[in-house]
Protein backbone atom coordinates (compact mmCIF):
# COMPACT_ATOMS: atom_id res chain seq x y z
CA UNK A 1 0.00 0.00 0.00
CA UNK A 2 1.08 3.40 -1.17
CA UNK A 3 2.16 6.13 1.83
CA UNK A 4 2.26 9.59 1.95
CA UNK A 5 5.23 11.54 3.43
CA UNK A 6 5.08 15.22 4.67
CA UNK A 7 8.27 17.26 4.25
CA UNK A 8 8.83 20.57 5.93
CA UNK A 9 11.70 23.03 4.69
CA UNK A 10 13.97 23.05 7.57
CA UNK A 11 17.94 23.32 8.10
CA UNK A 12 18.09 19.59 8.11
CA UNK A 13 16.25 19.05 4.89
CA UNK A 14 17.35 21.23 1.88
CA UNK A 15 20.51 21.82 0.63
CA UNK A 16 21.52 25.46 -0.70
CA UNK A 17 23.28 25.95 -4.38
CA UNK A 18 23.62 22.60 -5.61
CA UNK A 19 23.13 19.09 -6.40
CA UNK A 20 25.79 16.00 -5.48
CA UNK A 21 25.46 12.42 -5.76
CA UNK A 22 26.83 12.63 -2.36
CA UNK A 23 24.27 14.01 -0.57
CA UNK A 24 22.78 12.05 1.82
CA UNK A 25 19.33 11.55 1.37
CA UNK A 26 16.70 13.22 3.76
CA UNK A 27 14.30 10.45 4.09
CA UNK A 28 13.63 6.93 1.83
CA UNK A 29 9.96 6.16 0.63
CA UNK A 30 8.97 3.26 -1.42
CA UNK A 31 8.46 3.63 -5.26
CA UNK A 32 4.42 4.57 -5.59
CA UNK A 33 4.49 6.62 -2.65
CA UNK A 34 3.58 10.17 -2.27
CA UNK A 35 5.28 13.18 -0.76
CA UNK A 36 4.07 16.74 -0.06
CA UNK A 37 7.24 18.67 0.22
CA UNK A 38 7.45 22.40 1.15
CA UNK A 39 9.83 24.76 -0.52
CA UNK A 40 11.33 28.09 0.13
CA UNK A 41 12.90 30.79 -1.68
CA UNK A 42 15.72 33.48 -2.01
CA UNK A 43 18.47 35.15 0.35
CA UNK A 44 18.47 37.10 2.91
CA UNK A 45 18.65 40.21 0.07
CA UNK A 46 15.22 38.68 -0.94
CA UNK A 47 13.15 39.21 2.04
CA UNK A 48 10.12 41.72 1.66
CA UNK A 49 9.21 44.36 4.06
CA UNK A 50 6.80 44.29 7.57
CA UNK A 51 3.87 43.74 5.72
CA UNK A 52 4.35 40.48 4.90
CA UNK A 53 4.74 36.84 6.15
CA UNK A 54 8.09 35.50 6.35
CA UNK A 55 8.46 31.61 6.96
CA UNK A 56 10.33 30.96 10.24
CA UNK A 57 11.89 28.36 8.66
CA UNK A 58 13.31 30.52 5.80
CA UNK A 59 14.80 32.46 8.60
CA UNK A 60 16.21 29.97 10.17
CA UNK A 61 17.98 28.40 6.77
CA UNK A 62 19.18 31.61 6.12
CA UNK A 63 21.09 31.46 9.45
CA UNK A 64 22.13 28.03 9.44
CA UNK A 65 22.40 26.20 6.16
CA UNK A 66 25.69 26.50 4.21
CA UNK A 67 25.38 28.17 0.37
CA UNK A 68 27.73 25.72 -0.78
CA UNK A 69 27.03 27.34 -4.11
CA UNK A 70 25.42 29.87 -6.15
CA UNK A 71 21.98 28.61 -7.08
CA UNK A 72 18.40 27.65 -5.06
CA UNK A 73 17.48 26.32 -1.73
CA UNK A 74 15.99 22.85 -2.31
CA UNK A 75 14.67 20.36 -0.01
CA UNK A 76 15.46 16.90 -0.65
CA UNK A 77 17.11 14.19 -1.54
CA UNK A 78 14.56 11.93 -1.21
CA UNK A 79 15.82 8.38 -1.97
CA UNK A 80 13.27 6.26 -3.30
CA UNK A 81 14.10 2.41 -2.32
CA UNK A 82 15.15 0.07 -5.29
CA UNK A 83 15.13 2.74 -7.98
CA UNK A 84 18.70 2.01 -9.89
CA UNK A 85 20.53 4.01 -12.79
CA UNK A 86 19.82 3.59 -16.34
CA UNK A 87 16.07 2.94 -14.89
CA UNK A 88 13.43 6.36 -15.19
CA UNK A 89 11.62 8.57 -11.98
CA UNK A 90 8.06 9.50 -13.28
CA UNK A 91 7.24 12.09 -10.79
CA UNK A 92 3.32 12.76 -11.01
CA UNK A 93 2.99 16.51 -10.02
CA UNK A 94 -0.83 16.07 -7.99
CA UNK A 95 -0.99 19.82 -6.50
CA UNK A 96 0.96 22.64 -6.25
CA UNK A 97 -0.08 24.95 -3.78
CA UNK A 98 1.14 28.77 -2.35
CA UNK A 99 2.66 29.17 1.19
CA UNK A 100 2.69 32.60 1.02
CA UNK A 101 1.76 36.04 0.53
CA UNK A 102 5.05 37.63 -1.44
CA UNK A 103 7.39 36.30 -4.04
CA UNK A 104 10.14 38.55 -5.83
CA UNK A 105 11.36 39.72 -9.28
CA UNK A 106 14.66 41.45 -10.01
CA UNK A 107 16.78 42.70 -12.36
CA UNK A 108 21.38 42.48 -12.25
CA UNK A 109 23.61 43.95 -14.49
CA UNK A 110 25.61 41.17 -16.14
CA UNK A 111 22.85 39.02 -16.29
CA UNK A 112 19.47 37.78 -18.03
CA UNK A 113 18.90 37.81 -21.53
CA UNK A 114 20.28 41.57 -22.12
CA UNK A 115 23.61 41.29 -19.46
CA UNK A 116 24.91 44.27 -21.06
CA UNK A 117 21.75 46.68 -21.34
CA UNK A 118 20.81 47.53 -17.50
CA UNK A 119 23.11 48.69 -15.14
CA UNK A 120 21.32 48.99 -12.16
CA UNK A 121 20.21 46.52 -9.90
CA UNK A 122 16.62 46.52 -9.52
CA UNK A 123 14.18 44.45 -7.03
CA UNK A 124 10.44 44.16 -6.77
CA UNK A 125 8.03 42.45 -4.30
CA UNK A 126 4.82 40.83 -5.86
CA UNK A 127 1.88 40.93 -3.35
CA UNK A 128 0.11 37.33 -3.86
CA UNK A 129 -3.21 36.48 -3.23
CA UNK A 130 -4.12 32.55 -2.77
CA UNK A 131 -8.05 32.82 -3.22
CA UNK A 132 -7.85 34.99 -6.57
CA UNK A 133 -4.69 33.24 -7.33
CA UNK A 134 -3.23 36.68 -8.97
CA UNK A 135 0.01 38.68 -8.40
CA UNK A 136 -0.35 42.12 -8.37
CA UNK A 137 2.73 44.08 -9.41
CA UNK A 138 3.99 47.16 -7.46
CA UNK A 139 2.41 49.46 -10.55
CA UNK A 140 -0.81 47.45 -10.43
CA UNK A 141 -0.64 45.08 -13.08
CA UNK A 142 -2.09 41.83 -11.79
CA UNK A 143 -1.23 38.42 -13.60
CA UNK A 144 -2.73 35.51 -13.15
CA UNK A 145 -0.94 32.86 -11.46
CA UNK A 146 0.26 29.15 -12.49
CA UNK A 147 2.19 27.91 -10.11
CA UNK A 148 5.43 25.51 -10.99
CA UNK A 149 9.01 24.24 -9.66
CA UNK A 150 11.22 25.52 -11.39
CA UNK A 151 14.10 22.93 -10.03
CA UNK A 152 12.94 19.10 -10.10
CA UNK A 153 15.87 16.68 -10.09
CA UNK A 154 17.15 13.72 -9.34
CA UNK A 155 21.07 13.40 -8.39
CA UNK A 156 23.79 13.66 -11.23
CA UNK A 157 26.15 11.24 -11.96
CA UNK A 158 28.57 11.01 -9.05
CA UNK A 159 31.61 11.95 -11.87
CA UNK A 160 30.17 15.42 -11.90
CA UNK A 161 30.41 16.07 -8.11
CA UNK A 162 29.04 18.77 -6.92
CA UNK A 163 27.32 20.99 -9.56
CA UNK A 164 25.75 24.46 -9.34
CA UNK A 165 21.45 24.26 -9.11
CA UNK A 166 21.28 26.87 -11.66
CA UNK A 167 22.46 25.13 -14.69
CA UNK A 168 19.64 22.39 -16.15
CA UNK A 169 21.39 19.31 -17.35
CA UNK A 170 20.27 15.18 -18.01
CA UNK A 171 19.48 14.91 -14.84
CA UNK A 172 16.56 17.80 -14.34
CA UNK A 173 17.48 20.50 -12.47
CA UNK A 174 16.85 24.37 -12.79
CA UNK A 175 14.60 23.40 -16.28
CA UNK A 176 12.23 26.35 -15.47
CA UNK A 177 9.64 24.96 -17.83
CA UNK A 178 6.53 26.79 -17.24
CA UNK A 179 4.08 23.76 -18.13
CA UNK A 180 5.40 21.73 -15.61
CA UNK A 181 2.25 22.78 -13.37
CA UNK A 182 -0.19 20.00 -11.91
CA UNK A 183 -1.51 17.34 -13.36
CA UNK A 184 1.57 16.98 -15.17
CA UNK A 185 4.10 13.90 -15.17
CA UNK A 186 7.45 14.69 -15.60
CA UNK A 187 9.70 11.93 -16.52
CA UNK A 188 13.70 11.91 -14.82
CA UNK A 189 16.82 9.84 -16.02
CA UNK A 190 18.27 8.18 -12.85
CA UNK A 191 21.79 7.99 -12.26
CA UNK A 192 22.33 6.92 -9.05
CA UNK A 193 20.97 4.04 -6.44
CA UNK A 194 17.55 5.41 -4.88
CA UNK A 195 17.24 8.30 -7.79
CA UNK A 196 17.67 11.03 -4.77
CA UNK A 197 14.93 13.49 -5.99
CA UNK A 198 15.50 17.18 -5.20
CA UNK A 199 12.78 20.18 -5.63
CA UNK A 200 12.45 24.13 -5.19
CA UNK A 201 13.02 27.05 -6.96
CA UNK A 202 8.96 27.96 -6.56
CA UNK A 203 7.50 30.24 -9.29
CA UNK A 204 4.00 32.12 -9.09
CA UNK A 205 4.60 32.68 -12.98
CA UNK A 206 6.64 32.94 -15.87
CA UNK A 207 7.04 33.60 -19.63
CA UNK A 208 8.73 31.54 -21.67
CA UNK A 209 12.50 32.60 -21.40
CA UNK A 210 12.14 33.58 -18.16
CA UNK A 211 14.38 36.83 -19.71
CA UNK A 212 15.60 38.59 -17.31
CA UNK A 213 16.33 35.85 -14.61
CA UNK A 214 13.71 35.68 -12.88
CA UNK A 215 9.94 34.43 -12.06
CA UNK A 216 7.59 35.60 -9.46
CA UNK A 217 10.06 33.81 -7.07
CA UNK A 218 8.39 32.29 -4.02
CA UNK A 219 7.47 29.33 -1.65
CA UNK A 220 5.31 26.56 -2.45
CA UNK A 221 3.99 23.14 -1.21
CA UNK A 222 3.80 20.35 -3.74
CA UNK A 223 2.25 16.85 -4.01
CA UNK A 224 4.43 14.85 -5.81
CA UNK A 225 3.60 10.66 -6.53
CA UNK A 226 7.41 8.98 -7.21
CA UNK A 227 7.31 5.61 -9.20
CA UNK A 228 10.32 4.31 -11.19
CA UNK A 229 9.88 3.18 -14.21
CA UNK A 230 11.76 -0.01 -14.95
CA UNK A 231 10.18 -0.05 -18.56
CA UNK A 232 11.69 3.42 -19.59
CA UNK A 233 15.42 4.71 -20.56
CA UNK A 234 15.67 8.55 -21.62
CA UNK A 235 19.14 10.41 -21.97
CA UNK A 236 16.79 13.70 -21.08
CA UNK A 237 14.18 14.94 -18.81
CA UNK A 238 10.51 15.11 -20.96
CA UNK A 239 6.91 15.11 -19.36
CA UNK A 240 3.18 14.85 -20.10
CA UNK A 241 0.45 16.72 -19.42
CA UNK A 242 -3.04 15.64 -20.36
CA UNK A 243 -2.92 17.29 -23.49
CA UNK A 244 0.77 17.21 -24.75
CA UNK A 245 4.11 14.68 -24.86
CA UNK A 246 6.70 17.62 -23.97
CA UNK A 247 10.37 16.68 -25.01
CA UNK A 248 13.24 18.97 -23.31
CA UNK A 249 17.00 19.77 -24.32
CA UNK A 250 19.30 22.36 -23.17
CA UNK A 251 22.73 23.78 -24.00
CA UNK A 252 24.43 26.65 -24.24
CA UNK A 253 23.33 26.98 -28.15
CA UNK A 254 20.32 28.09 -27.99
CA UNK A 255 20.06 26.29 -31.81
CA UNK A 256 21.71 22.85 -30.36
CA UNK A 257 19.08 22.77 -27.48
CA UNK A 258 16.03 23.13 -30.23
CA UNK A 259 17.81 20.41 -32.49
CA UNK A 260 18.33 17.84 -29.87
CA UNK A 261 14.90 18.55 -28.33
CA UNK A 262 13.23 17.84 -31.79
CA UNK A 263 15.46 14.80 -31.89
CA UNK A 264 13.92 13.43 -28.69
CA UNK A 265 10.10 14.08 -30.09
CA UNK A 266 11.19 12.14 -33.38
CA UNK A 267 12.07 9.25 -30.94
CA UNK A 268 9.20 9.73 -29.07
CA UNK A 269 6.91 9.71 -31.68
CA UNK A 270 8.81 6.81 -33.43
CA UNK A 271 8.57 4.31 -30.33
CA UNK A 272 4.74 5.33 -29.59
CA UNK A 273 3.50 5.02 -32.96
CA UNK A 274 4.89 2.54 -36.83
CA UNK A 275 5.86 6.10 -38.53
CA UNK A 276 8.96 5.93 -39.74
CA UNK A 277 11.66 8.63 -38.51
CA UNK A 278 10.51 10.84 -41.86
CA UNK A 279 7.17 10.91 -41.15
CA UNK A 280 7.67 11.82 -37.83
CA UNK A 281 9.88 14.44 -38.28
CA UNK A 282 6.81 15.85 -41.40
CA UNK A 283 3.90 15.11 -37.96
CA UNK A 284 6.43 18.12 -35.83
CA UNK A 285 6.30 20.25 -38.67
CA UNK A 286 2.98 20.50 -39.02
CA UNK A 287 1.38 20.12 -35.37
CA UNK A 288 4.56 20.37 -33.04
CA UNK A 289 5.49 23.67 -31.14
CA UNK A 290 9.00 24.06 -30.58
CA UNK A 291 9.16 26.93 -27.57
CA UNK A 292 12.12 28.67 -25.87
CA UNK A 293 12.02 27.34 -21.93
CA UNK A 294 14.61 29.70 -21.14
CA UNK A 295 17.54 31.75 -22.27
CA UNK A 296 19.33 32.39 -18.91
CA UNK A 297 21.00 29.38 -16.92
CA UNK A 298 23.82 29.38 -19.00
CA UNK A 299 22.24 25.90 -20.46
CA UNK A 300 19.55 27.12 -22.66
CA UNK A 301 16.05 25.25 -22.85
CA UNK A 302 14.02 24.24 -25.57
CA UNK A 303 10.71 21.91 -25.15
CA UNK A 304 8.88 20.70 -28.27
CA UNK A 305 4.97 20.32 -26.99
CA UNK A 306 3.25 17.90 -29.40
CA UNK A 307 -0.62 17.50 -28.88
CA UNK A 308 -1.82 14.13 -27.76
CA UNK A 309 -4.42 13.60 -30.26
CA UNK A 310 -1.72 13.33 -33.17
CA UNK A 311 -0.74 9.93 -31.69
């Protein structure tokens, strides 16, 4: 029988910057099983003013938990028993919920998809509101909100060591894809024993590109069902939402993350359906979208989104 596991944020449950096989996992659950794991956001530099509510437990990372490197605070790893590398984590996003009434947006010279165009660095708190599940900006623009990780991952291959959270690679990571919301299954290469899934980097919303940086940054809960999938091998991360098979790629070239991405749809289309490689590639020409993810963690991100009624 499947069990649920609850997961707080708390100094002895995320880890600050970065991914590393060598992490010891926070807690091991059986494949099938379901976690609700909390997530918090930003730096000390992040926090809003009096108005708002600030986690105590965001506090109290801030004050004891090591930024090994630069990158997100993520709780995790979560070790899932008997899951082995080469074998795939389908992690079933269920809900994704708010924790709280602020996120943040800002702008850094050097950085986002302009680095050389703004010299001054600029930072903004969102007010959110959970029952009309908007953002209101501080000029009065409200947006709705559609709530997503923006870093789901299992652990890299322990020849990598420890690697920065804000680079997206095979393994997941900081893939900031916007459609990643609930109801959604995303689909994880594993490359180490017991997977060792990591997630955080909450966003209230996002555009595609995420262009200068950042989302509406901010803490969320999330209900998350882990199975691995003995049946499946993938060299990248891709999903599904009830509508669309979503492939993923990234690289620094933004043209070499498209081309492998459309590679990976060709497979997928190939292994799900008899059409030859040809025909698939003519079935992403004609119904396929091929969308930037994101142009700013020095990996770039391309997803193709193919509807489900093609196949």
């Amino acid at each position: 029988m499947a069990n649920t596991h609850n997961i707080e944020a708390s100094p002895s449950t995320v880890h600050w910057g970065y991914f590393d096989a060598k992490l010891d996992p926070i807690m091991e659950i059986a494949s099938g099983d379901t976690i609700i794991l909390n997530s918090v956001s930003g730096g000390p530099e992040n926090l809003p003013g009096p108005d708002y509510y600030v986690p105590p437990e965001l506090l109290e990372i801030h004050k004891k938990v090591p930024k090994k490197m630069h990158g997100h605070i993520l709780t995790g790893p979560i070790h899932i028993s008997n899951a082995k590398p080469g074998q795939v984590l389908q992690v079933d996003i269920l809900d994704i919920s708010l924790t709280q009434d602020w996120g943040y947006n800002f702008v850094k010279p050097l950085s986002g998809g302009l680095p050389g165009e703004f010299d001054e660095e600029s930072h903004i708190t969102i007010k959110l509101d959970k029952e009309k599940n908007e953002g209101e900006l501080p000029w009065g623009t409200r947006l709705p909100l559609k709530p997503f990780f923006g870093v789901m991952g299992c652990a890299p291959p322990k020849n990598w060591g420890m690697i920065t959270s804000i680079i997206p690679r095979a393994h997941g990571g900081n893939m900031d894809n916007k459609e990643l919301v609930s109801g959604t299954s995303v689909f994880l290469p594993i490359f180490v024993e017991g997977a060792n899934f990591s997630a955080g980097d909450g966003h209230g919303c996002q555009g595609d590109g995420e262009v200068c940086v950042t989302a509406i940054e901010t803490a969320l809960e999330g209900k998350f069902r882990l199975t691995v999938r003995e049946d499946l091998s993938l060299t990248l991360p891709q999903a599904e939402s009830p509508s669309h098979f979503i492939t993923m790629a990234f690289d620094e070239d933004l043209d070499d993350a498209a081309k492998e991405a459309l590679r990976q749809m060709i497979i997928l289309i190939t292994q799900r359906t008899n059409l030859s490689k040809s025909q698939a590639y003519s079935l992403c020409s004609l119904v396929a979208d091929l969308r930037v993810t994101q142009i700013v963690n020095g990996n770039k991100g391309v997803h193709v989104m193919l509807p489900k009624t093609v196949l």
